[in-house]
C-alpha atoms as a PDB file:
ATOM      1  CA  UNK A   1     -21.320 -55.165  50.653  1.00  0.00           C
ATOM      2  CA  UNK A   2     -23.314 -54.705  47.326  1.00  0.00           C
ATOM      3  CA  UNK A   3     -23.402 -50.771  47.459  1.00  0.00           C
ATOM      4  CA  UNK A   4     -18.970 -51.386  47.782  1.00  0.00           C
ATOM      5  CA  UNK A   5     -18.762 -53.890  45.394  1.00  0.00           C
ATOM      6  CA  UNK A   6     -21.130 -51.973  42.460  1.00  0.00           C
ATOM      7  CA  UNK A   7     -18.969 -48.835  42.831  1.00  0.00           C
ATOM      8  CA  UNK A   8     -15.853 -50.836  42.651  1.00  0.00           C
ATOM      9  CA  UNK A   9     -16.978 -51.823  39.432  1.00  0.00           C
ATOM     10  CA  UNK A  10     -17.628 -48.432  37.814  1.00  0.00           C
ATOM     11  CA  UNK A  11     -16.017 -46.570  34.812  1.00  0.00           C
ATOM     12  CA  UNK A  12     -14.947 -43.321  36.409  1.00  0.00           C
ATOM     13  CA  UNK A  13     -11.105 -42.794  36.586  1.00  0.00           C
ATOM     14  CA  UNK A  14      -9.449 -43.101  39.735  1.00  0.00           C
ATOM     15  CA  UNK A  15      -6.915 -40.256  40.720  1.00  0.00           C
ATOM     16  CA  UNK A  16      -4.568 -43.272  40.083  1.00  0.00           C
ATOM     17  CA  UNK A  17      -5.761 -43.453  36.400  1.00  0.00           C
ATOM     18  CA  UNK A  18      -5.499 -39.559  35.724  1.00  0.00           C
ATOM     19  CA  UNK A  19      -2.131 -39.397  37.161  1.00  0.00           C
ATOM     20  CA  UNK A  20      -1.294 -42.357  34.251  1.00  0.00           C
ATOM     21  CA  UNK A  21      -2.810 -40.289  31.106  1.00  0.00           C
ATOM     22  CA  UNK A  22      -0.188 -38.342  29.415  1.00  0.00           C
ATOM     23  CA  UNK A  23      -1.073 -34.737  28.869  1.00  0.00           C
ATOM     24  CA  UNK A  24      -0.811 -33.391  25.407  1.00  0.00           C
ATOM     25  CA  UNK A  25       2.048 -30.939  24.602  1.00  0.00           C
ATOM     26  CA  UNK A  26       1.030 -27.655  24.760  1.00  0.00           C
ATOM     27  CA  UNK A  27       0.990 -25.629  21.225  1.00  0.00           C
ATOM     28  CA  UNK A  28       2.928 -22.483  21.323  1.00  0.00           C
ATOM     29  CA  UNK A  29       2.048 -19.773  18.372  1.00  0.00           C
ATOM     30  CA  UNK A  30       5.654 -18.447  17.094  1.00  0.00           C
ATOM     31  CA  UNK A  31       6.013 -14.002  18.093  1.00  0.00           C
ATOM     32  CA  UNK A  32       6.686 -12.476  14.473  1.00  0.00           C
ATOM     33  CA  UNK A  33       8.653  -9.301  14.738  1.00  0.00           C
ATOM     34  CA  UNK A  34       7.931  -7.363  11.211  1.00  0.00           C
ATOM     35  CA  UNK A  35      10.271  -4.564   9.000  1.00  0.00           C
ATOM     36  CA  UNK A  36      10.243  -2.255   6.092  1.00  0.00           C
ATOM     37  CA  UNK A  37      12.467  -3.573   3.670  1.00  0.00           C
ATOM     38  CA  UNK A  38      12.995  -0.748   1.082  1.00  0.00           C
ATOM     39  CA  UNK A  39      14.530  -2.957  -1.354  1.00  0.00           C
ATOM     40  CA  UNK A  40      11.103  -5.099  -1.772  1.00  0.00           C
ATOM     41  CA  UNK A  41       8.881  -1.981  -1.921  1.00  0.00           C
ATOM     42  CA  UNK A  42       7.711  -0.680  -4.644  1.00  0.00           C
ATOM     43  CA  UNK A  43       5.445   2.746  -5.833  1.00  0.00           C
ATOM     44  CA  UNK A  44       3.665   2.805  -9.085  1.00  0.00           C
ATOM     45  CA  UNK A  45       0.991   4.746 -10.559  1.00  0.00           C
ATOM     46  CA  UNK A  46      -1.490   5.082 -13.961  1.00  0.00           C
ATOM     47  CA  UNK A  47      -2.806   7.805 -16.212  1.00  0.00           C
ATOM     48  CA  UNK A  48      -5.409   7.539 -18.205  1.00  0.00           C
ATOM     49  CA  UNK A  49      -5.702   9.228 -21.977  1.00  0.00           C
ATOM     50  CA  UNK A  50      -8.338   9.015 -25.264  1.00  0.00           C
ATOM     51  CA  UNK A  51     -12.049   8.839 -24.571  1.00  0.00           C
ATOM     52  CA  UNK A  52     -11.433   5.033 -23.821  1.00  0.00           C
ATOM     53  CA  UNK A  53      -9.473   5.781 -20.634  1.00  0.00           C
ATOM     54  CA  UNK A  54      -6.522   4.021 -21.863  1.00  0.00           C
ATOM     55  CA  UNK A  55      -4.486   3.456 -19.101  1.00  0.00           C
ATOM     56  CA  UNK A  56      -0.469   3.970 -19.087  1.00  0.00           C
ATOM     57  CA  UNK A  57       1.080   2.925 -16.467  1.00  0.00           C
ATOM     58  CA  UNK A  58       4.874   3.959 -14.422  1.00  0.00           C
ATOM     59  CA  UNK A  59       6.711   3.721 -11.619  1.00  0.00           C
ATOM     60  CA  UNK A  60       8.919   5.739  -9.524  1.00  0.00           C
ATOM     61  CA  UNK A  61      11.943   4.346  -8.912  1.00  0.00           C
ATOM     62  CA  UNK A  62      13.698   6.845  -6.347  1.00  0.00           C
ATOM     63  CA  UNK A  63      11.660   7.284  -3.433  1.00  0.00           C
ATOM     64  CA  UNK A  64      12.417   7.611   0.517  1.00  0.00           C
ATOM     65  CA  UNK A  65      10.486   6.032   3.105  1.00  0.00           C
ATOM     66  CA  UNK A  66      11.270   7.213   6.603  1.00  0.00           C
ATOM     67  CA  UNK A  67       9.508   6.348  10.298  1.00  0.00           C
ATOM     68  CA  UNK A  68       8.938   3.203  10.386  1.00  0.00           C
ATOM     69  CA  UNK A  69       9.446   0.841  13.271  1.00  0.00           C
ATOM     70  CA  UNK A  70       9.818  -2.320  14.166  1.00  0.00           C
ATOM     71  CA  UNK A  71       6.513  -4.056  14.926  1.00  0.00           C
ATOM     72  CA  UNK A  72       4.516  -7.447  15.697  1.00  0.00           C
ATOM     73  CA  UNK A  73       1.843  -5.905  13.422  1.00  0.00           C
ATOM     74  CA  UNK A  74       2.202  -5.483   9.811  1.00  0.00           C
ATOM     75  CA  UNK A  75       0.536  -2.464   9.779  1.00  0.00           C
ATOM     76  CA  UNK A  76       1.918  -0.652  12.676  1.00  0.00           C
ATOM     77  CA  UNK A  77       5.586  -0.960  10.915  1.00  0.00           C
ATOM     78  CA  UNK A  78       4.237   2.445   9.236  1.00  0.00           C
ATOM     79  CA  UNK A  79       1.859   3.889  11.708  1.00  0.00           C
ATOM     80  CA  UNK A  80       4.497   6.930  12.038  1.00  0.00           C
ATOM     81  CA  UNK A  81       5.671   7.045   8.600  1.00  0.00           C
ATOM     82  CA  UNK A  82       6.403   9.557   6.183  1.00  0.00           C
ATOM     83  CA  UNK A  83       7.803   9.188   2.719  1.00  0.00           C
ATOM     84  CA  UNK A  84       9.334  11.363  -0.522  1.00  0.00           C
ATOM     85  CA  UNK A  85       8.991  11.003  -3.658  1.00  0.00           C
ATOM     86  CA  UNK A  86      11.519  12.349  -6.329  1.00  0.00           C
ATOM     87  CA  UNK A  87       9.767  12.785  -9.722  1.00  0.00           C
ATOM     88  CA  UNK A  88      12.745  12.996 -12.017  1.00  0.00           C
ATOM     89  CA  UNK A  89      12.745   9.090 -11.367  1.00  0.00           C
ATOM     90  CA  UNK A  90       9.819   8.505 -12.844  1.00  0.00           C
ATOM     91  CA  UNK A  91       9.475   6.077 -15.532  1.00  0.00           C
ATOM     92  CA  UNK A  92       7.067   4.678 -18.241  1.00  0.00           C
ATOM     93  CA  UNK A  93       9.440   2.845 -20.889  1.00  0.00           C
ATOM     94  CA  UNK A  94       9.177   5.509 -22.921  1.00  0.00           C
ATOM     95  CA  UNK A  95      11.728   8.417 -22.911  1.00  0.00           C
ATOM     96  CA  UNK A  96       9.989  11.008 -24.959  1.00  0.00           C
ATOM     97  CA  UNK A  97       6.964  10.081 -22.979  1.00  0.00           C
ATOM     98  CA  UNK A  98       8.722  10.181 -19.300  1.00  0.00           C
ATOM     99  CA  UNK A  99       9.805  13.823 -20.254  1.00  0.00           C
ATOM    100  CA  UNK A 100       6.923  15.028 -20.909  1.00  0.00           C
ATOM    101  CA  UNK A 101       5.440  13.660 -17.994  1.00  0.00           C
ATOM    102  CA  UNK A 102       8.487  15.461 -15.914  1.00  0.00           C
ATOM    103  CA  UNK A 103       7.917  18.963 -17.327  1.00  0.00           C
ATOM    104  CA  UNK A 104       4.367  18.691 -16.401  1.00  0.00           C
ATOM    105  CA  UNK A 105       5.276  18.158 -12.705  1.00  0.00           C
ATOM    106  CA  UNK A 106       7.513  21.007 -13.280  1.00  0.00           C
ATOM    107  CA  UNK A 107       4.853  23.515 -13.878  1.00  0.00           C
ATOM    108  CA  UNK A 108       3.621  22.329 -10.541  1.00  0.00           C
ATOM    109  CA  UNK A 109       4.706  24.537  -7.325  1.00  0.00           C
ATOM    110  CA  UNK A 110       7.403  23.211  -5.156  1.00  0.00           C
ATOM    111  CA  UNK A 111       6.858  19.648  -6.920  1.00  0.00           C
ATOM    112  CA  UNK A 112      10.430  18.760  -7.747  1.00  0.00           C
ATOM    113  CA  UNK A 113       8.941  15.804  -4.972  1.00  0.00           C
ATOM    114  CA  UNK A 114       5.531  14.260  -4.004  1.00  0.00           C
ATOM    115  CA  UNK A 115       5.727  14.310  -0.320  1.00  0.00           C
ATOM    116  CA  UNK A 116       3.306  13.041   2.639  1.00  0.00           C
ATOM    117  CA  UNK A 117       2.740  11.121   5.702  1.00  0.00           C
ATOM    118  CA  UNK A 118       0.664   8.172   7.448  1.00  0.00           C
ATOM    119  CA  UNK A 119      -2.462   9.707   8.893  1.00  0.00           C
ATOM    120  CA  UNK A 120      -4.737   7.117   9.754  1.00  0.00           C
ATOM    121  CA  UNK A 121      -5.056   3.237   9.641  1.00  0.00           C
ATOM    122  CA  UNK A 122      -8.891   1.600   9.799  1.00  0.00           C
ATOM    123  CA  UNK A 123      -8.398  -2.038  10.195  1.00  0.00           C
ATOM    124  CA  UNK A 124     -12.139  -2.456   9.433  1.00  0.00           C
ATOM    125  CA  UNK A 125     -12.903  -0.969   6.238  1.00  0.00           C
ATOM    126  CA  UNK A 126      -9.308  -1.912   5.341  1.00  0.00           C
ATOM    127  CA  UNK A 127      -8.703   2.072   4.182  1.00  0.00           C
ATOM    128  CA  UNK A 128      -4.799   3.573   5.373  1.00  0.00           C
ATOM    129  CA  UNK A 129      -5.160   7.426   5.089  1.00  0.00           C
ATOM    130  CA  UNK A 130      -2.224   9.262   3.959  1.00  0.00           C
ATOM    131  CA  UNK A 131      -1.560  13.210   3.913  1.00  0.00           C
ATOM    132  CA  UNK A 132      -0.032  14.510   0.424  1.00  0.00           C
ATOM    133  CA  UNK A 133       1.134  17.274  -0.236  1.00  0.00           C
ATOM    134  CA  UNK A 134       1.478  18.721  -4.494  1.00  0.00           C
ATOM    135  CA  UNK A 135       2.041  22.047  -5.915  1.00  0.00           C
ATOM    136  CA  UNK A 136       1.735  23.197  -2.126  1.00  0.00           C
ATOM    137  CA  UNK A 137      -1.367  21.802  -1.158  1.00  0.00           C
ATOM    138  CA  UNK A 138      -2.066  19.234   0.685  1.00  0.00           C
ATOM    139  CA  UNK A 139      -5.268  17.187   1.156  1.00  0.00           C
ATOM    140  CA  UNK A 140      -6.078  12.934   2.805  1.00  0.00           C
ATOM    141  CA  UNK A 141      -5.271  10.270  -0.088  1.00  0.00           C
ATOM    142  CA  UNK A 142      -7.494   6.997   1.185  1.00  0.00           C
ATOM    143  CA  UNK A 143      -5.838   3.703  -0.553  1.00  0.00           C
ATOM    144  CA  UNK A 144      -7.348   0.531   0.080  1.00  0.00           C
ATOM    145  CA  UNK A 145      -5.036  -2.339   1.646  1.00  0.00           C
ATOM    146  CA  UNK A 146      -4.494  -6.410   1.549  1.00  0.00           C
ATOM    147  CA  UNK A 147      -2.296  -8.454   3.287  1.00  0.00           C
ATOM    148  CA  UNK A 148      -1.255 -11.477   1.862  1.00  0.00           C
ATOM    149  CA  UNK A 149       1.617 -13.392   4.236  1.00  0.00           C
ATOM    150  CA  UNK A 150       4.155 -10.389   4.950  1.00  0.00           C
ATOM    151  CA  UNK A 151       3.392  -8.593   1.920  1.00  0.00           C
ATOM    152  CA  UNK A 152       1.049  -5.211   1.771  1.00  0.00           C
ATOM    153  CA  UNK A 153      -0.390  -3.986  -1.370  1.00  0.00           C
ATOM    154  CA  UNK A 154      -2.111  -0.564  -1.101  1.00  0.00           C
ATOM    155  CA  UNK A 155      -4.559   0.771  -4.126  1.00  0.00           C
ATOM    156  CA  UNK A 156      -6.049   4.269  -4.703  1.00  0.00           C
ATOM    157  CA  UNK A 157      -6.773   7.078  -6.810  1.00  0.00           C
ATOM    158  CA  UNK A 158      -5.424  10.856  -6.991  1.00  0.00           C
ATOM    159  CA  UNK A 159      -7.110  13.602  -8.497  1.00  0.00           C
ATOM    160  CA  UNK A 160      -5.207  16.100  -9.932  1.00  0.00           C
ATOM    161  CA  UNK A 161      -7.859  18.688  -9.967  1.00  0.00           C
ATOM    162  CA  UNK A 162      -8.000  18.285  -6.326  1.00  0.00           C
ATOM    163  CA  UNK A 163      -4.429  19.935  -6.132  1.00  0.00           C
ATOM    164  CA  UNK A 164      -5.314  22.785  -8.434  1.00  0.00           C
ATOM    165  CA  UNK A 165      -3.390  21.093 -11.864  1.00  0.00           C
ATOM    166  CA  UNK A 166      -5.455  21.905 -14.077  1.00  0.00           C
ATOM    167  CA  UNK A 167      -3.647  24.265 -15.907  1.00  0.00           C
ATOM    168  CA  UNK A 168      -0.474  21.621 -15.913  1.00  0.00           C
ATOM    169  CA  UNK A 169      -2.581  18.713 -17.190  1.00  0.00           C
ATOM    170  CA  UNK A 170      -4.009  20.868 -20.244  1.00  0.00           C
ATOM    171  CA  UNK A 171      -0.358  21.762 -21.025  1.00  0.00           C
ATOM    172  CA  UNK A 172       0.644  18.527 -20.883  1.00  0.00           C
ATOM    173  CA  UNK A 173      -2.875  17.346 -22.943  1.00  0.00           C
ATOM    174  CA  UNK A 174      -0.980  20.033 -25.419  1.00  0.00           C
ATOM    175  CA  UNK A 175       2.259  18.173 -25.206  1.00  0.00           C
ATOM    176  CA  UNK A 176       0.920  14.853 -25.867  1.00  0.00           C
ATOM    177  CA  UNK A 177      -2.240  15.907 -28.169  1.00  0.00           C
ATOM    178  CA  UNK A 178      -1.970  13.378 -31.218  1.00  0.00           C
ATOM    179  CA  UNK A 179      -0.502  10.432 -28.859  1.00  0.00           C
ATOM    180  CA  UNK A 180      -3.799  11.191 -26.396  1.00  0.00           C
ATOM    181  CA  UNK A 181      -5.886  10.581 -29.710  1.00  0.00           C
ATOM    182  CA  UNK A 182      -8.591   7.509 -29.631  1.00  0.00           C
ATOM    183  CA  UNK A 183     -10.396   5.960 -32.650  1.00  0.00           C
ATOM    184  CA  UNK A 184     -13.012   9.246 -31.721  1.00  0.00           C
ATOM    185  CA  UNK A 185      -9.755  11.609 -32.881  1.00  0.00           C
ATOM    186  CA  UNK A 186     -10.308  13.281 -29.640  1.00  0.00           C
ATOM    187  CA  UNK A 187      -7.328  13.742 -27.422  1.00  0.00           C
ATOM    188  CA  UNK A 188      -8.151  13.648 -24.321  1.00  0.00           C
ATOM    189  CA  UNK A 189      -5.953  13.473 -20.690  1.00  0.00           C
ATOM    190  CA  UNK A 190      -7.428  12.572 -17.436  1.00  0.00           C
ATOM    191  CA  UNK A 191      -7.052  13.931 -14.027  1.00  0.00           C
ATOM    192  CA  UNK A 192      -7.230  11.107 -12.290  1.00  0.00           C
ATOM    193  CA  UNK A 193      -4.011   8.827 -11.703  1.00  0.00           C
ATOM    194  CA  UNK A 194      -4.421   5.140 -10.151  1.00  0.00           C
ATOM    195  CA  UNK A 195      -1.301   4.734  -7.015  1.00  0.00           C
ATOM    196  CA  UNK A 196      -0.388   1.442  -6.574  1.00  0.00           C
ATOM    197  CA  UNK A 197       2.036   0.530  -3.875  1.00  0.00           C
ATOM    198  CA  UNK A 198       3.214  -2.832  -2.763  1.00  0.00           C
ATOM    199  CA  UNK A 199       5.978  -3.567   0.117  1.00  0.00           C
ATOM    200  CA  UNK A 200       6.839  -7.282   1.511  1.00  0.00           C
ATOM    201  CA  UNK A 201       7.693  -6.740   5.473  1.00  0.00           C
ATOM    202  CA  UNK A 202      11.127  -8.823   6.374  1.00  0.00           C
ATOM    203  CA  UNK A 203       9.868 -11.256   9.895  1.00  0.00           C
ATOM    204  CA  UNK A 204      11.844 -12.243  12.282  1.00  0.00           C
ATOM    205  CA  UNK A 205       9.790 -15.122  14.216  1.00  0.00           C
ATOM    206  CA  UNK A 206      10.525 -17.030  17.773  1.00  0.00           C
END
């Protein structure tokens, strides 16, 4: 009768008791289906002239995107893509300047457009590979990505040399001689050009 009345008088729950608790609602996660939204994309880039690597900075402002797909990845919204760039609608601020710049690309083969493709994505050095091709070569571009909410900002650096422009850029050094001056009085024009891209994804989430 002591062993029966001890265990009566335990703490464990009875199937009665666990029956009585109230389970906790279960927490779903919302599914985000992501978009390219070519109205919140946008491509710029920046030379550098003088000594001091003064940097000038543009944008192009007519520009196709094509291949993308709807996704529950950020990323994978341009796995496939491909994109074109038109340089006429390139712009600095400065007329005289964006001329200038225009004729250069002229001199270029077959560059009337900048065009390329999605090669690669490496989600753990946070690198997206793309293909370009200028005055008919092409060659791997690696830009470095962030994600911040459903926007993507991609950063990188071009060589022109790289696509045989040397000739181009020391006309356009020519062109722009005096305004490529520094406090050194040497003009100077670089080959490399800074890309910056940045594109916010529209969501659709359930």
């Amino acid at each position: 009768m002591s062993i029966v009345a001890l265990a009566s008088c335990g703490g464990g729950d009875t199937a009665s008791d666990a029956a009585a608790t109230p389970k906790k609602d279960s927490i779903v996660n919302p599914v985000c289906i992501y978009s390219y939204d070519s109205a919140a994309t946008e491509i710029g880039f920046g030379a550098f002239k003088t000594t001091a690597r003064k940097e000038v900075k543009g944008s192009f402002v007519s520009f196709e995107i094509s291949g993308t797909k709807e996704s529950d990845t950020l990323l994978n919204v341009f796995s496939n893509a491909t994109f074109s760039i038109n340089i006429q609608g390139l712009g600095t601020g400065d007329i005289s300047r964006d001329f200038k710049i225009k004729k250069f690309f002229s001199a270029l083969k077959g560059t009337s457009v900048i065009t390329g493709s999605v090669k690669s994505v490496d989600k753990d050095s946070s690198k997206i590979t793309l293909l370009i091709k200028l005055n008919e070569i092409e060659k791997d571009l690696v830009l470095t990505y962030t994600i911040n909410g459903d926007e993507i900002v991609l950063n990188g650096s071009l060589n022109l040399i790289d696509f045989s422009a040397e000739k181009a850029l020391f006309g356009l050094n020519k062109a722009c001689e005096d305004l490529h001056k520094g406090a050194d009085g040497v003009s100077k024009t670089w080959p490399d050009v800074n890309i910056y891209l940045s594109t916010k994804l529209k969501n659709s989430c359930k």
